[in-house]
Protein backbone atom coordinates (compact mmCIF):
# COMPACT_ATOMS: atom_id res chain seq x y z
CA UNK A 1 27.78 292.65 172.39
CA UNK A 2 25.32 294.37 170.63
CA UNK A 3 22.85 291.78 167.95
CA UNK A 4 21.18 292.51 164.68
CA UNK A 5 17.43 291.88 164.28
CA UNK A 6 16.61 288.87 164.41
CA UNK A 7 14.54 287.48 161.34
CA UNK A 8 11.69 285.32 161.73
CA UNK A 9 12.06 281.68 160.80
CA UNK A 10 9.88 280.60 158.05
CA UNK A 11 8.69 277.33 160.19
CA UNK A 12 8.67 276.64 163.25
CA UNK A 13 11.11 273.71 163.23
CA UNK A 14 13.79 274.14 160.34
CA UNK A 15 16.35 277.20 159.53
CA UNK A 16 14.82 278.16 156.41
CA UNK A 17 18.05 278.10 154.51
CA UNK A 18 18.18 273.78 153.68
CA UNK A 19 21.30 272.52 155.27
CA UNK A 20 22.93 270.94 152.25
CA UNK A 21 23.19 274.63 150.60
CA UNK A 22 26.39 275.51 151.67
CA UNK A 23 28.30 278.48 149.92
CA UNK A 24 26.90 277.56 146.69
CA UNK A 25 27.72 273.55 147.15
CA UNK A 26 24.73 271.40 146.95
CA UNK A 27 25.01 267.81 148.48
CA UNK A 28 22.23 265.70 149.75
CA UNK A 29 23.88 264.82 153.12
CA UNK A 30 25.10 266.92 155.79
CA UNK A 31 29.17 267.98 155.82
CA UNK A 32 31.43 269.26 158.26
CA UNK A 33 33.01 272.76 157.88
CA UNK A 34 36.10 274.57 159.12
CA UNK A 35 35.98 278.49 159.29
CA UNK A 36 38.83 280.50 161.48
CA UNK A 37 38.21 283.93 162.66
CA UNK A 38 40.36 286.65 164.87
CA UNK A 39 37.46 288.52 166.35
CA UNK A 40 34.40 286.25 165.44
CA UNK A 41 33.17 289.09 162.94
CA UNK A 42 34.73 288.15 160.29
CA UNK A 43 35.09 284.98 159.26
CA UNK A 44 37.22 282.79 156.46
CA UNK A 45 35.20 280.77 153.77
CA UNK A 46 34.07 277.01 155.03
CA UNK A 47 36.82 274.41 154.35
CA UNK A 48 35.33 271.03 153.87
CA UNK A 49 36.74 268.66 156.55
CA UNK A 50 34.23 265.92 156.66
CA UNK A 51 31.55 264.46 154.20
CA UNK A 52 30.25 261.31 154.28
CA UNK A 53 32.50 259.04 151.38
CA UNK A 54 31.46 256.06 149.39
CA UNK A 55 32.45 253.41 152.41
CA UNK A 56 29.49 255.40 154.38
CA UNK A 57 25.54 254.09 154.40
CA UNK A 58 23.97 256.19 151.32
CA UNK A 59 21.68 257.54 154.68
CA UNK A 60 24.36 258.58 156.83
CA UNK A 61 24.82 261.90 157.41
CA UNK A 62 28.05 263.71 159.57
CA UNK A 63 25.96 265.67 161.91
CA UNK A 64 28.27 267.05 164.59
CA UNK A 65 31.68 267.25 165.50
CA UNK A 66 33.86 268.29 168.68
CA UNK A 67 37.81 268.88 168.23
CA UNK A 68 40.43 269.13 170.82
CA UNK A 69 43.93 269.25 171.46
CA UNK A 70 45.83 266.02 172.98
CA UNK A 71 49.12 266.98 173.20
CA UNK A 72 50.66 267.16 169.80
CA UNK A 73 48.01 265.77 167.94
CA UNK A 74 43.70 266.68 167.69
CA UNK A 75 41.65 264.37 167.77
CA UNK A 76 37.66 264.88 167.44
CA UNK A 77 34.25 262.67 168.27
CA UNK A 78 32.58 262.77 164.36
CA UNK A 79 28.67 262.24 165.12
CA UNK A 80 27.26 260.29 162.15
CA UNK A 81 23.12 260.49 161.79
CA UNK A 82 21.68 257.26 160.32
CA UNK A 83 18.68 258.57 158.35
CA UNK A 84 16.71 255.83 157.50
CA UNK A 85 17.66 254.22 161.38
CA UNK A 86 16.94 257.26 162.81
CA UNK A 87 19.96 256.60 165.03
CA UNK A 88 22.96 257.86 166.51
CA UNK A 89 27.10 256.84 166.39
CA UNK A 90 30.26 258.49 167.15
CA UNK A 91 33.41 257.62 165.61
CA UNK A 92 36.47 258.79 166.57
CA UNK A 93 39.24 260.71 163.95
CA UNK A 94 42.40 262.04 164.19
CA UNK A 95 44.60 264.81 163.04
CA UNK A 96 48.02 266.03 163.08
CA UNK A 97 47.11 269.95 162.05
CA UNK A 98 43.44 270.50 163.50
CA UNK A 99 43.34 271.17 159.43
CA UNK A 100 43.40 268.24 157.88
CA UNK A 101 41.24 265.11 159.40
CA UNK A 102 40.89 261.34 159.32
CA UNK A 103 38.69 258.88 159.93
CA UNK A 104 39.68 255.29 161.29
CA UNK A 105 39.73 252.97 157.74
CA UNK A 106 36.69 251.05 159.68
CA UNK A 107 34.38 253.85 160.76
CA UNK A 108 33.74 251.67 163.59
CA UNK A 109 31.87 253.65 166.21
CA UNK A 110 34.02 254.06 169.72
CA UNK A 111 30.94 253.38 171.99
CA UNK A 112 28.32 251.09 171.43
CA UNK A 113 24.84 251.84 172.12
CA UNK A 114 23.35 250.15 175.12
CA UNK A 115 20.75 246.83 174.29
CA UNK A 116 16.81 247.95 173.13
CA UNK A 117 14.90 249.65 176.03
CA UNK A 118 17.99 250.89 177.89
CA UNK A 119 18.62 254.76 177.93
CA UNK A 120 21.23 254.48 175.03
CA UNK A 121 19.65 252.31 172.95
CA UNK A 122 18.77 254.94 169.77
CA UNK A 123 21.54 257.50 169.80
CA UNK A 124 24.77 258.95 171.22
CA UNK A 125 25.73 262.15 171.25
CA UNK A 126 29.17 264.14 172.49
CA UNK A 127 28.34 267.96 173.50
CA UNK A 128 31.82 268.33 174.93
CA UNK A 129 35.46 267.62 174.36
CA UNK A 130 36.69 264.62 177.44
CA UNK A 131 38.23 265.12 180.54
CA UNK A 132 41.40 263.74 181.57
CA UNK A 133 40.29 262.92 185.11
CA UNK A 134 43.19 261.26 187.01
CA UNK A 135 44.29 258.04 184.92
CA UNK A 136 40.86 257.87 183.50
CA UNK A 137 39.21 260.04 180.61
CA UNK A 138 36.01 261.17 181.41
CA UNK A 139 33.41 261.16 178.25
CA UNK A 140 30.36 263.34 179.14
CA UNK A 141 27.50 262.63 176.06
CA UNK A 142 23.73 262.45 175.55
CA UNK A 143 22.23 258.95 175.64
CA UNK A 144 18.61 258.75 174.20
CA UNK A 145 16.06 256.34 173.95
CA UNK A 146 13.73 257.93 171.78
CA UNK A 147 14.94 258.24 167.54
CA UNK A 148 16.30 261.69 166.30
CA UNK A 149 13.17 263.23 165.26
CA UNK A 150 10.46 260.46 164.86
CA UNK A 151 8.73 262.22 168.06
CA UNK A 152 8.12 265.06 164.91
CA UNK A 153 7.32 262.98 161.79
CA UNK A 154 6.54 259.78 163.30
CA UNK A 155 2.85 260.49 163.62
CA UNK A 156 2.99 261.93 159.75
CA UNK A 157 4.55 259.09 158.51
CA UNK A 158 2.53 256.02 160.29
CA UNK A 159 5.52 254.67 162.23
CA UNK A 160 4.54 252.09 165.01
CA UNK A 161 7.13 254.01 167.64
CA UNK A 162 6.04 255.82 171.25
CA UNK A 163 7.43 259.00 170.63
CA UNK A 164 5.13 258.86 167.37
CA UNK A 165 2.03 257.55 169.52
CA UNK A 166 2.69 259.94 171.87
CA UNK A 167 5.23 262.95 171.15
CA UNK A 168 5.41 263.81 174.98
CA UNK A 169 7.13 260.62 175.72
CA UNK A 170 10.30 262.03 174.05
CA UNK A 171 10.77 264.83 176.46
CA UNK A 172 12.15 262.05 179.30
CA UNK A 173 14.14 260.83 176.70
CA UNK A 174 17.27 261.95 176.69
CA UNK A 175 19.90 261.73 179.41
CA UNK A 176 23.18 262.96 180.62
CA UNK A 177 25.32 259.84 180.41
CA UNK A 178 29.11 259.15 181.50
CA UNK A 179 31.64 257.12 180.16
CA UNK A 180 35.17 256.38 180.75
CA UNK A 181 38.66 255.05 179.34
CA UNK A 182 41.45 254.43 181.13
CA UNK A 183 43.90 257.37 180.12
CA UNK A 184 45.12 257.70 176.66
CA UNK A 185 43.07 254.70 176.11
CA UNK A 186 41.68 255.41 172.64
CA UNK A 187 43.29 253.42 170.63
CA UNK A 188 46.28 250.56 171.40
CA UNK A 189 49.19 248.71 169.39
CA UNK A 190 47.68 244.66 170.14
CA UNK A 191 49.98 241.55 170.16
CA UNK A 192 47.92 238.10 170.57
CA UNK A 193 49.70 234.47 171.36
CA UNK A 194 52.17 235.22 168.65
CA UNK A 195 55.02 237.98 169.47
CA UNK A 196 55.08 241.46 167.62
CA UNK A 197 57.22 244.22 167.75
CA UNK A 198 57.10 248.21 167.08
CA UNK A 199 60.00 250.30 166.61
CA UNK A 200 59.91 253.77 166.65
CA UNK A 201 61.66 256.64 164.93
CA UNK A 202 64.25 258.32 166.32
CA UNK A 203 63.18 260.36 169.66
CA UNK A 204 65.22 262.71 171.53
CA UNK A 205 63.97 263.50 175.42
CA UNK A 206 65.31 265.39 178.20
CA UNK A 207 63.07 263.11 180.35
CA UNK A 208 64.75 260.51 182.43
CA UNK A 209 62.78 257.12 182.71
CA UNK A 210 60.38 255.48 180.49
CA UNK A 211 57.08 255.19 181.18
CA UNK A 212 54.31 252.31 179.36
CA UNK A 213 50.69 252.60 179.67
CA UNK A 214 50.05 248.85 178.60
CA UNK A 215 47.84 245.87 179.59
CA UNK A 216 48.77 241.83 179.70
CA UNK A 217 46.36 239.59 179.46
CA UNK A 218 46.98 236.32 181.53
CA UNK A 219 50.77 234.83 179.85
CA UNK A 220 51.21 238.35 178.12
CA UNK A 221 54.36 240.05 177.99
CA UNK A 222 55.90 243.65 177.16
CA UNK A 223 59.28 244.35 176.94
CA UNK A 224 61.49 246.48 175.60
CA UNK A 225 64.93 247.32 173.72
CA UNK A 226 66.77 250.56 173.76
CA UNK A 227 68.41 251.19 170.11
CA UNK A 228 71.05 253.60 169.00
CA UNK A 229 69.97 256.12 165.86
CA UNK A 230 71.55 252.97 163.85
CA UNK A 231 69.50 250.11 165.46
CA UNK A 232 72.50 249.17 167.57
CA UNK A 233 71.16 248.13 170.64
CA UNK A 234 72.49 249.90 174.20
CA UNK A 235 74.15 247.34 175.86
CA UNK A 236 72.32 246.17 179.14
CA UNK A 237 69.33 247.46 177.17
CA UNK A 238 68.46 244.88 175.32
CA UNK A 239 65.11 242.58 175.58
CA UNK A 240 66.75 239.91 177.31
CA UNK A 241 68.50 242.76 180.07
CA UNK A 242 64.27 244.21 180.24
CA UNK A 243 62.50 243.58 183.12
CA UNK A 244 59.56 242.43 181.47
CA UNK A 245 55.87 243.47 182.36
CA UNK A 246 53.10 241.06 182.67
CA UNK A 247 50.43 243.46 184.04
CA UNK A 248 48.20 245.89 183.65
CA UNK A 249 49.35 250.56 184.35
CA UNK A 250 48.95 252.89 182.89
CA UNK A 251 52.34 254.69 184.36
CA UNK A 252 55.00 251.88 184.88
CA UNK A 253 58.63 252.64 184.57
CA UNK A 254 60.78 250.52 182.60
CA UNK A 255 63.81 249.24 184.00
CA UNK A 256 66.88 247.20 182.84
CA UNK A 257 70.06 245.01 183.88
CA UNK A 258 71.63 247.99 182.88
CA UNK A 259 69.39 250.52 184.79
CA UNK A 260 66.34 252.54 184.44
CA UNK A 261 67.40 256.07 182.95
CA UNK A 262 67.48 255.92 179.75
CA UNK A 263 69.32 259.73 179.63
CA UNK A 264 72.58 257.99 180.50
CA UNK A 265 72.24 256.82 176.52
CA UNK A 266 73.91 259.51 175.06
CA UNK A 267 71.97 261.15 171.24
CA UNK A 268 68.99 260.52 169.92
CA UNK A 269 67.69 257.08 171.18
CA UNK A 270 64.82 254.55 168.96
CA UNK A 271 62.75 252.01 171.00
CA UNK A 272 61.75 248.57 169.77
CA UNK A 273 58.72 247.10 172.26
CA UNK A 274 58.04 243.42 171.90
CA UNK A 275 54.57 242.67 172.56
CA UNK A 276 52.66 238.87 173.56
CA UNK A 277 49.12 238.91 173.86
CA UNK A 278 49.40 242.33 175.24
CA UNK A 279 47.73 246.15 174.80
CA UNK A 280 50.35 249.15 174.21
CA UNK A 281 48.57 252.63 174.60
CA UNK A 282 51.41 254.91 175.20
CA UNK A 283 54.97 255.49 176.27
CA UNK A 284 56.80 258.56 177.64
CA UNK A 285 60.05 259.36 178.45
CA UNK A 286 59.81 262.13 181.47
């Protein structure tokens, strides 16, 4: 590839066009953009996907974000910059398009920074789309003990912080951190001592058996019913004719009085799970 020029920045720490300029859109706190390109020449006008809302901190600011495909939906790891904190979160969204994105109602972060003075402790950071690593998903991310950028104004600004004592002690700051989740383990349907239940819409599958991921705690139950387009349920499919599961996979197969294939139901098919202080993260039928 063959590169312009480059231009010299006008400081030695900042892109001399301010980050809240964007195409002519002025806003105090850093946004998230979407731009598409076929050749990464040319490239479409920014379409706002993420800026922070009136249930965020007036301080926060959506820093980063990394996207990926999981199956038929995206989901991405938002990073959200507490100014005043000088801290780190990630939250978790979701999307059905890659186009158009949401954020979880409570904006609650999906890993919690580790306890003052551990290696976490001040931010959390996610370079990388996961890895589905046998039944477990892999989350690779940069764990720091030091703020965002007090090892730069800290010493300006009179803060009693190390990295603003001494600016050095930020450079063995930062760390290469793993974490994991059992697989497809980001979110679950929960049931506590009194029963729920979850029907689905109609689903049509080649696949054979049906798989849960789920969890019970101690007493917990999961079972389920196999329902006509109607809600007529198959007979020998009911939840009495369900073997019931009381512990913890994330690939058990589902079986029946009436057997365990579920492509023996002729049509489209609807499943009703009935949950007791139990975790649902998944089902397939393959």
């Amino acid at each position: 590839m063959k590169w312009s020029t480059a231009h010299p920045d006008s400081d030695p720490w900042f892109f001399p066009v301010y980050p809240g300029a964007v195409e002519g859109i002025w806003t105090t706190r850093r946004c998230q953009y979407r731009h598409e390109s076929d050749d990464c020449i040319h490239w479409s006008k920014g379409e706002l996907i993420f800026e922070p809302g009136p249930d965020d901190n007036l301080q926060d600011a959506h820093y980063c974000f990394v996207p990926w495909r999981a199956d038929e939906m995206h989901l991405g790891i938002l990073g959200i910059f507490h100014e005043v904190d000088n801290t780190f979160d990630i939250e978790l969204c979701h999307s059905r398009d890659g186009k158009a994105w949401n954020r979880f109602p409570s904006h609650q972060p999906i890993m919690e920074r580790g306890p003052e003075g551990s290696y976490d402790c001040y931010m959390l950071e996610t370079p990388t789309q996961p890895l589905v690593v046998g039944d477990e998903i892999w989350i690779y991310y940069g764990g720091a003990n030091i703020h965002h950028d007090w090892w730069i104004f800290g010493q300006m600004q009179g803060l009693d912080v190390p990295e603003a004592k001494d600016p050095t002690y930020a450079y063995n700051g930062s760390h290469l951190c793993l974490a994991t989740l059992r697989l497809d383990g980001w979110v679950s349907l929960d049931a506590t001592i009194r029963e729920g239940y979850v029907e689905t819409k109609p689903v049509f599958s080649t696949g054979k058996h049906l798989y849960i991921n789920g969890r019970c705690d101690p007493g917990g139950t999961i079972q389920v019913e196999v329902m006509d387009n109607w809600n007529h349920v198959w007979p020998g499919y009911g939840k009495a004719d369900c073997q019931t599961f009381t512990g913890d996979s994330v690939r058990h197969k589902v079986a029946w009085t009436g057997g365990d294939a579920v492509n023996m139901i002729p049509g489209i098919v609807k499943l009703r799970f009935h949950l007791r202080n139990a975790e649902l993260y998944s089902f397939q039928i393959a």
